[in-house]
N, C-alpha and C. Protein backbone atom coordinates (compact mmCIF):
# COMPACT_ATOMS: atom_id res chain seq x y z
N UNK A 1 0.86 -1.19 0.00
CA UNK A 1 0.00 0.00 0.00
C UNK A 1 0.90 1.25 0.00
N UNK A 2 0.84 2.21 -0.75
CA UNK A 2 1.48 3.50 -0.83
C UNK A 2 0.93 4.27 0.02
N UNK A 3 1.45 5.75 -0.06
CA UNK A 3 1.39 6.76 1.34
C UNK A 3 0.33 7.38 0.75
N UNK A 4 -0.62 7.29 -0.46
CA UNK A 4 -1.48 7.65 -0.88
C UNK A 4 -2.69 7.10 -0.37
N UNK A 5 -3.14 6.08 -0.74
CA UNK A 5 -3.70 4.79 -0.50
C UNK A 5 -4.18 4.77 0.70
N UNK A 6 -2.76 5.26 2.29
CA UNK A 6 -3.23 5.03 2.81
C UNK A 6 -3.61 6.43 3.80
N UNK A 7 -3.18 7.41 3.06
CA UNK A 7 -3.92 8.76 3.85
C UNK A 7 -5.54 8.67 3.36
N UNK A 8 -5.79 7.92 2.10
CA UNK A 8 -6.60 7.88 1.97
C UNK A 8 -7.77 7.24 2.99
N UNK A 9 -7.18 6.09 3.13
CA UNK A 9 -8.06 5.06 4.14
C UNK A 9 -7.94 5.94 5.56
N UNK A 10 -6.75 6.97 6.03
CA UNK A 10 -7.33 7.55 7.12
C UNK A 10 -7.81 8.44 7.17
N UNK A 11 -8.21 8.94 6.37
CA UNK A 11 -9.28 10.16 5.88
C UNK A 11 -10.50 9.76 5.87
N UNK A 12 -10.47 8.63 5.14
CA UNK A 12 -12.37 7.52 5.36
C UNK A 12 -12.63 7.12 6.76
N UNK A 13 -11.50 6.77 7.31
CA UNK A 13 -11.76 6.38 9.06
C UNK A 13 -11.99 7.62 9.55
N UNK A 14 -11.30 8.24 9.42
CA UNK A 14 -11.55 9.42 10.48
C UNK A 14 -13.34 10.45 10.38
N UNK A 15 -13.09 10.05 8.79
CA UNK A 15 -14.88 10.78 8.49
C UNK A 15 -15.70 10.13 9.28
N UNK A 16 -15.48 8.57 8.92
CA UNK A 16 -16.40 7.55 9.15
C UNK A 16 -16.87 7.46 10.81
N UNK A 17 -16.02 7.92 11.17
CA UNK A 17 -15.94 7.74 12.67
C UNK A 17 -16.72 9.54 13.39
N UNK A 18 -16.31 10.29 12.27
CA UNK A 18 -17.19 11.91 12.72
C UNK A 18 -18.95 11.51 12.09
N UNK A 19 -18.86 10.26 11.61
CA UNK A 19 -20.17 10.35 10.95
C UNK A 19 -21.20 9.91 12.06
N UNK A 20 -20.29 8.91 12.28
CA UNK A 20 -21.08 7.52 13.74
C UNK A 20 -21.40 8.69 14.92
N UNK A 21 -20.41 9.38 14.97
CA UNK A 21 -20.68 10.09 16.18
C UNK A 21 -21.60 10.79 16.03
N UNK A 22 -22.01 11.90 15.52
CA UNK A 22 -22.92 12.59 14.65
C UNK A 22 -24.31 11.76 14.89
N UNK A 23 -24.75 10.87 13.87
CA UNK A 23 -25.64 10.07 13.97
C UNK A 23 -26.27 9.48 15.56
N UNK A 24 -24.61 9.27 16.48
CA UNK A 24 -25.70 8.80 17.89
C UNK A 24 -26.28 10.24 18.71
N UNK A 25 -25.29 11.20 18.11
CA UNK A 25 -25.89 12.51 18.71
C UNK A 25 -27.17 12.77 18.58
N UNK A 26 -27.44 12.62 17.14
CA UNK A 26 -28.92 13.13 16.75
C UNK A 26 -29.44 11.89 16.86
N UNK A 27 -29.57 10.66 17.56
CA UNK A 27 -30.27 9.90 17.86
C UNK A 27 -30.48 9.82 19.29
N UNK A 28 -29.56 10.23 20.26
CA UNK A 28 -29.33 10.99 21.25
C UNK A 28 -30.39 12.22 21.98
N UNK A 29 -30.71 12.91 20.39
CA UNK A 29 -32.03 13.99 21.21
C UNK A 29 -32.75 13.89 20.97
N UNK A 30 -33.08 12.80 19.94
CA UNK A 30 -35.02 13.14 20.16
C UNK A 30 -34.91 12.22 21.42
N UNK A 31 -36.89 12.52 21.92
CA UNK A 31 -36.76 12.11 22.95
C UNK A 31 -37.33 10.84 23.25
């Protein structure tokens, strides 16, 4: 895997992981 490749894949984790969080937030307030 190149240094491309894999900033890539931590750029998808790192979204992926602002996404999850996000999602339990707003599942979080309704009531």
């Amino acid at each position: 895997m190149n240094r491309r490749t894999s900033r890539l894949v931590t750029g998808l984790a790192l979204a992926g992981m602002l996404v999850i969080i996000a999602v339990v937030f707003i599942i979080n307030s309704y009531p």
